[in-house]
Protein backbone atom coordinates (compact mmCIF):
# COMPACT_ATOMS: atom_id res chain seq x y z
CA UNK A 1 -82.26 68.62 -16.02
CA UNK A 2 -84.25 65.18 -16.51
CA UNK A 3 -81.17 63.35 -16.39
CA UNK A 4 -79.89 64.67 -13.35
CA UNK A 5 -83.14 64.28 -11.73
CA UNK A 6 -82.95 60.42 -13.23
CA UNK A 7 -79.58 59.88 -12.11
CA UNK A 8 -80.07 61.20 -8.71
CA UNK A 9 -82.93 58.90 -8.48
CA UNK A 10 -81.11 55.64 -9.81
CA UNK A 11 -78.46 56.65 -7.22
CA UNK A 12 -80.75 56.86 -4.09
CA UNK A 13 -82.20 53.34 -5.39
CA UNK A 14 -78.84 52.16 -4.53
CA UNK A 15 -78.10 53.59 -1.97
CA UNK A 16 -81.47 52.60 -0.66
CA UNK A 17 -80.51 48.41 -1.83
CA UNK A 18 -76.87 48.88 -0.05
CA UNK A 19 -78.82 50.13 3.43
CA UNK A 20 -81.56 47.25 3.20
CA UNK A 21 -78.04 44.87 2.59
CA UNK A 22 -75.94 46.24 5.64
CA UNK A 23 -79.27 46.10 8.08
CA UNK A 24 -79.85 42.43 6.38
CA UNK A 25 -76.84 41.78 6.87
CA UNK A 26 -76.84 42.64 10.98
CA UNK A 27 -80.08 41.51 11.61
CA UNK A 28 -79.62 38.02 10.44
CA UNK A 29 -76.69 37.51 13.35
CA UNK A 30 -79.10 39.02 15.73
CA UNK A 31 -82.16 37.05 15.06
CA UNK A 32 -79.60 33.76 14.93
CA UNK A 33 -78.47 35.18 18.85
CA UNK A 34 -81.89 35.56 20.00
CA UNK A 35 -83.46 32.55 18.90
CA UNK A 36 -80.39 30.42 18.66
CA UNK A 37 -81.86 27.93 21.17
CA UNK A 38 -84.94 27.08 18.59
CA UNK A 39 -82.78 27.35 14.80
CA UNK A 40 -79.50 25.58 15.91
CA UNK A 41 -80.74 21.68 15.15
CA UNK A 42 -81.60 23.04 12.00
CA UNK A 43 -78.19 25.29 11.02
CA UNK A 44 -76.49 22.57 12.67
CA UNK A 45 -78.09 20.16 10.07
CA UNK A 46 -77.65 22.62 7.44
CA UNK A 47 -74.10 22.90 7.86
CA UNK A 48 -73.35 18.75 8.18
CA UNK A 49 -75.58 18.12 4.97
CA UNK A 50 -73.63 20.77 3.00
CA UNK A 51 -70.03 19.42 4.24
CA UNK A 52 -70.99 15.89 3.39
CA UNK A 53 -72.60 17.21 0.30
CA UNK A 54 -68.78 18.82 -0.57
CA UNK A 55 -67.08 15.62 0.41
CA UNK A 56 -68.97 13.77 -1.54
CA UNK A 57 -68.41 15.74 -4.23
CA UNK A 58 -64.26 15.91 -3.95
CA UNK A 59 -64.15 11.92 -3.57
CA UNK A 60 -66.56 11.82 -6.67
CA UNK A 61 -64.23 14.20 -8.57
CA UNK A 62 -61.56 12.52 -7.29
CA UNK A 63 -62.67 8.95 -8.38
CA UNK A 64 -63.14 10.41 -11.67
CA UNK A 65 -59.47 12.02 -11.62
CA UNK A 66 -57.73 7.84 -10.89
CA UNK A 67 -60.05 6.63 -13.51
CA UNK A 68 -59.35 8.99 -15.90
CA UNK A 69 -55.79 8.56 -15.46
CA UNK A 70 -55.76 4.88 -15.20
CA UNK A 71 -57.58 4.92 -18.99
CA UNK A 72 -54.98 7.23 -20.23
CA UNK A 73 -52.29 4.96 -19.14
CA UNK A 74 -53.82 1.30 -20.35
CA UNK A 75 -54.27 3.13 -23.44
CA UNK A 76 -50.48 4.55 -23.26
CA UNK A 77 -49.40 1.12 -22.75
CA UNK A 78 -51.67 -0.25 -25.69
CA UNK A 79 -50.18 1.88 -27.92
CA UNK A 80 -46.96 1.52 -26.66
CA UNK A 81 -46.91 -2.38 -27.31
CA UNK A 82 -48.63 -2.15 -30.92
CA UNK A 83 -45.71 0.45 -31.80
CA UNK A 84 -43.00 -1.89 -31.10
CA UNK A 85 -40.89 -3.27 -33.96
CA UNK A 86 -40.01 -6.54 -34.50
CA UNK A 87 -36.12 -5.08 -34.28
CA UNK A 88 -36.67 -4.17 -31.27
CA UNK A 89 -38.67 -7.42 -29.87
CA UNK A 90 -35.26 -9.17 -31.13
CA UNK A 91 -33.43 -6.84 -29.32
CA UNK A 92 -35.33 -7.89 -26.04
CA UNK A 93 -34.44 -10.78 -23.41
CA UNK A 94 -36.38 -13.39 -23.41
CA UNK A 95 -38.43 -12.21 -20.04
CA UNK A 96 -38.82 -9.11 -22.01
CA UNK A 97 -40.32 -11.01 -25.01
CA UNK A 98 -42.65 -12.83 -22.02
CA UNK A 99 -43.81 -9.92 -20.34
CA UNK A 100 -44.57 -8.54 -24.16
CA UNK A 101 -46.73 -11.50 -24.64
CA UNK A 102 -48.40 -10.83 -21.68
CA UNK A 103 -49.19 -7.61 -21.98
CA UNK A 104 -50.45 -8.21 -25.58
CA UNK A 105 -53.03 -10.71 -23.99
CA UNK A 106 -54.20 -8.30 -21.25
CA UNK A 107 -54.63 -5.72 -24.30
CA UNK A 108 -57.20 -8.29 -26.07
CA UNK A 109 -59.20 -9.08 -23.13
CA UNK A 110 -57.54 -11.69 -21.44
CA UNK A 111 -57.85 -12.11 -17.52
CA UNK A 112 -55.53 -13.81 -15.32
CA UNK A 113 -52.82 -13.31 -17.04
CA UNK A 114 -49.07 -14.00 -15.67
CA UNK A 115 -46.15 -14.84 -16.30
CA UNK A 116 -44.69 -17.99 -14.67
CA UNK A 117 -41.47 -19.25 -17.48
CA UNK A 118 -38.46 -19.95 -15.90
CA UNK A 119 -36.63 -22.74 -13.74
CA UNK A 120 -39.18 -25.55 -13.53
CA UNK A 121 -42.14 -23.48 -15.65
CA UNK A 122 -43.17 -27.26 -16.85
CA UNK A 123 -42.96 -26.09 -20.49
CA UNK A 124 -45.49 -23.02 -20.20
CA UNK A 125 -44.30 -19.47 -19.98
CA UNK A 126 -47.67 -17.37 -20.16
CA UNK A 127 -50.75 -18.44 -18.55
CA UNK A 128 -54.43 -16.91 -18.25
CA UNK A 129 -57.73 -16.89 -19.43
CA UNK A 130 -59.75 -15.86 -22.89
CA UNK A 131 -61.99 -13.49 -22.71
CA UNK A 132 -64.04 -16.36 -23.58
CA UNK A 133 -63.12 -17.56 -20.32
CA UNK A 134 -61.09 -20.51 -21.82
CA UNK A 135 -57.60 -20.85 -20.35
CA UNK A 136 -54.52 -20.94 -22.37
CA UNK A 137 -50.86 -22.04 -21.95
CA UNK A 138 -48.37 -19.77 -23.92
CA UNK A 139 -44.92 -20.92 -24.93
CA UNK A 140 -42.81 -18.24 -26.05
CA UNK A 141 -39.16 -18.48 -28.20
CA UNK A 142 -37.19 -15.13 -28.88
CA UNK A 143 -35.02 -16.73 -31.33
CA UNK A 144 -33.15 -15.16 -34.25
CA UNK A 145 -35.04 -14.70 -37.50
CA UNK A 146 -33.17 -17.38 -39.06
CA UNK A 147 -34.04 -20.40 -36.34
CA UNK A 148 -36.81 -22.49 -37.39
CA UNK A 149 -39.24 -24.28 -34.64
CA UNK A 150 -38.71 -28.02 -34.44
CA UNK A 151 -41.61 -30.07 -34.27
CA UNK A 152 -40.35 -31.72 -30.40
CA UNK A 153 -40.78 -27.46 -29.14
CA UNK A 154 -44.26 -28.03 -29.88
CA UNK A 155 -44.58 -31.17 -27.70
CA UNK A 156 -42.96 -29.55 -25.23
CA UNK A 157 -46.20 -27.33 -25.66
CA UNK A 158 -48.92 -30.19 -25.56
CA UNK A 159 -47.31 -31.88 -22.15
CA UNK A 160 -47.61 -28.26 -20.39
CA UNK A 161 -51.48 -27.76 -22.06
CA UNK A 162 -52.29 -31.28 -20.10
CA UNK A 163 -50.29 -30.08 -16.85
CA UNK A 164 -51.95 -27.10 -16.57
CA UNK A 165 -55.60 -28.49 -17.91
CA UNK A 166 -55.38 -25.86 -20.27
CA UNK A 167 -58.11 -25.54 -23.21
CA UNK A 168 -56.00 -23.54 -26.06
CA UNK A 169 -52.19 -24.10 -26.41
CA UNK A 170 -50.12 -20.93 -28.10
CA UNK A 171 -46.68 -21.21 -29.67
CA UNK A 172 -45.64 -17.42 -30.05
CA UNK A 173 -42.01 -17.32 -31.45
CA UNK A 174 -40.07 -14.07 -33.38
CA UNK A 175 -38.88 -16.59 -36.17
CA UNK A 176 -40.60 -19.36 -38.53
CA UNK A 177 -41.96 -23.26 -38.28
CA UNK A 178 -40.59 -25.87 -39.54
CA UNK A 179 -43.11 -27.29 -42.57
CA UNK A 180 -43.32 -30.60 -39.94
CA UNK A 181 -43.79 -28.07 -37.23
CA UNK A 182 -46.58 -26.27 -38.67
CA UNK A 183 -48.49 -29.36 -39.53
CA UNK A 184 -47.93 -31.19 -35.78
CA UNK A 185 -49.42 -27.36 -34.44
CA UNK A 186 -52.14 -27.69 -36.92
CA UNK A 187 -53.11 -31.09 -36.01
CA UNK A 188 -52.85 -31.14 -32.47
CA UNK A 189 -55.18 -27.67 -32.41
CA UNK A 190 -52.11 -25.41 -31.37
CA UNK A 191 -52.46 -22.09 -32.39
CA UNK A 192 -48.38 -21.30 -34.21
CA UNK A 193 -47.64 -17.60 -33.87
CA UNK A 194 -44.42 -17.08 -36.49
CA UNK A 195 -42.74 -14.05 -36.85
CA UNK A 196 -45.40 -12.64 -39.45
CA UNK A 197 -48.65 -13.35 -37.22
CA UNK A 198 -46.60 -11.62 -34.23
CA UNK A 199 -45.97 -8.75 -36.12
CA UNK A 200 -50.04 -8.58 -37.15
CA UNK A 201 -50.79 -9.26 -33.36
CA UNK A 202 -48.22 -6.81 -31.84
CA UNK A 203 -49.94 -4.06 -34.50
CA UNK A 204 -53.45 -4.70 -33.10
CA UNK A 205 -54.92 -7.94 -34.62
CA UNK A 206 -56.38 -9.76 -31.68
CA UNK A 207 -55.10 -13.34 -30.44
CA UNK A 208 -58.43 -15.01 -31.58
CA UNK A 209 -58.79 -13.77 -34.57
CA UNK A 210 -55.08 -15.72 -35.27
CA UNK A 211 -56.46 -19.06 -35.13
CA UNK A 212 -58.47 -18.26 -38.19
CA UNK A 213 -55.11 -18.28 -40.10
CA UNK A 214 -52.81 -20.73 -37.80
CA UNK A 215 -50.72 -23.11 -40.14
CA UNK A 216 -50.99 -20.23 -43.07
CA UNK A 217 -48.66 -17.18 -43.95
CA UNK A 218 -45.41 -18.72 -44.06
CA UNK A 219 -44.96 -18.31 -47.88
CA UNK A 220 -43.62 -21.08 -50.41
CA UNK A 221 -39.81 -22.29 -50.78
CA UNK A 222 -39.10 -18.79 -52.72
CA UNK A 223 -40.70 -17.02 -50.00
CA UNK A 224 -38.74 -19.07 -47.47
CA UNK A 225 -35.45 -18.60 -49.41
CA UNK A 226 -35.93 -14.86 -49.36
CA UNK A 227 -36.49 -14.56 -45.95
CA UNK A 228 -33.03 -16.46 -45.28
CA UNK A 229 -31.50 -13.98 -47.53
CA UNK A 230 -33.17 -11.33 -45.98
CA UNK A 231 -32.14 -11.73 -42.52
CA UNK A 232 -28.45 -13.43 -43.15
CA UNK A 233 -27.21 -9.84 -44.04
């Protein structure tokens, strides 16, 4: 008997909330009609702060959308370049191996960065900034392992530093230096990128921290005659 008499109670409490609703619910409307003249600069405001409050919001979310997006892909790209083999930068053209180098600068920091080799490209084939904010003149050579770099490549290199007014020159080539080679790059303060540095830089080693080794790496006469060996096959 107490329950019932509970339950019948909690049921006319409701019943009591849904009627105070529904009459809330029709007055509101009513009192808006009657004293629209006084409340509509105020529901008018109401209603433009809460639609440029939602707009605000969808560009915001949208903002955060082409960001989020954009990181994914520079970090795509990033990982797409530092999983590249050095089979398949031989396999490339040489604008491939170009646009490789320039993407490999943009991944360490490097502003400005384009590519202007071809016809006429006055010796230089990569040019931009450091993130320093020191500009630097890239030569690049896709050559077959078994090349070497001749010491009058790398002069090429020093007239195109002086045309451009450049501050660092770069030598970045997929094969090995001559010994005369690596000692004209040392001593005229151009940073020699052979095949094993490249393969260190396309992995994730930044560009600066390469000229801490430049003219290094190339191995002895045994190491030199394996290599041959190696890539002859």
């Amino acid at each position: 008997m107490a329950g019932r008499k509970r339950g019948a109670a909690a049921r006319r409490r409701r019943a009591a909330r849904l009627k105070a609703v529904v009459i809330g619910g029709g007055l509101l409307p009513a009192l808006l009609a009657v004293f629209w003249s006084a409340v509509w600069p105020y529901v008018t405001g109401a209603l433009i702060v809460g639609c440029a409050g939602a707009a605000g919001w969808w560009l915001w979310r949208t903002d955060r959308l082409v960001r989020g997006r954009e990181r994914l892909w520079r970090h795509q790209e990033a990982v797409q370049a530092g999983h590249r083999t050095l089979a398949e930068v031989d396999a490339m053209t040489g604008t491939e191996f170009e646009e490789l180098v320039a993407a490999l600068c943009r991944r360490d920091g490097c502003t400005d960065v384009r590519r202007v080799g071809g016809a006429n490209d006055n010796g230089a084939d990569v040019v931009g900034r450091l993130p320093d904010g020191r500009s630097m003149v890239i030569q690049c050579k896709r050559y077959a392992p078994t090349s070497t770099i001749a010491s009058r490549e790398l002069r090429d290199l020093l007239g195109a530093r002086v045309h451009f007014g450049a501050d660092l020159a770069v030598f970045v080539t997929t094969t090995r230096f001559s010994r005369p080679s690596e000692s004209f790059a040392v001593r005229h303060d151009i940073l020699a990128v052979h095949r094993d540095h490249l393969g260190l830089w396309n992995n994730g080693t930044s560009l600066l921290s390469l000229t801490e080794v430049n003219g290094q790496g190339q191995g002895d006469s045994r190491h030199r005659a394996r290599w041959k060996r190696a890539y002859e096959r």
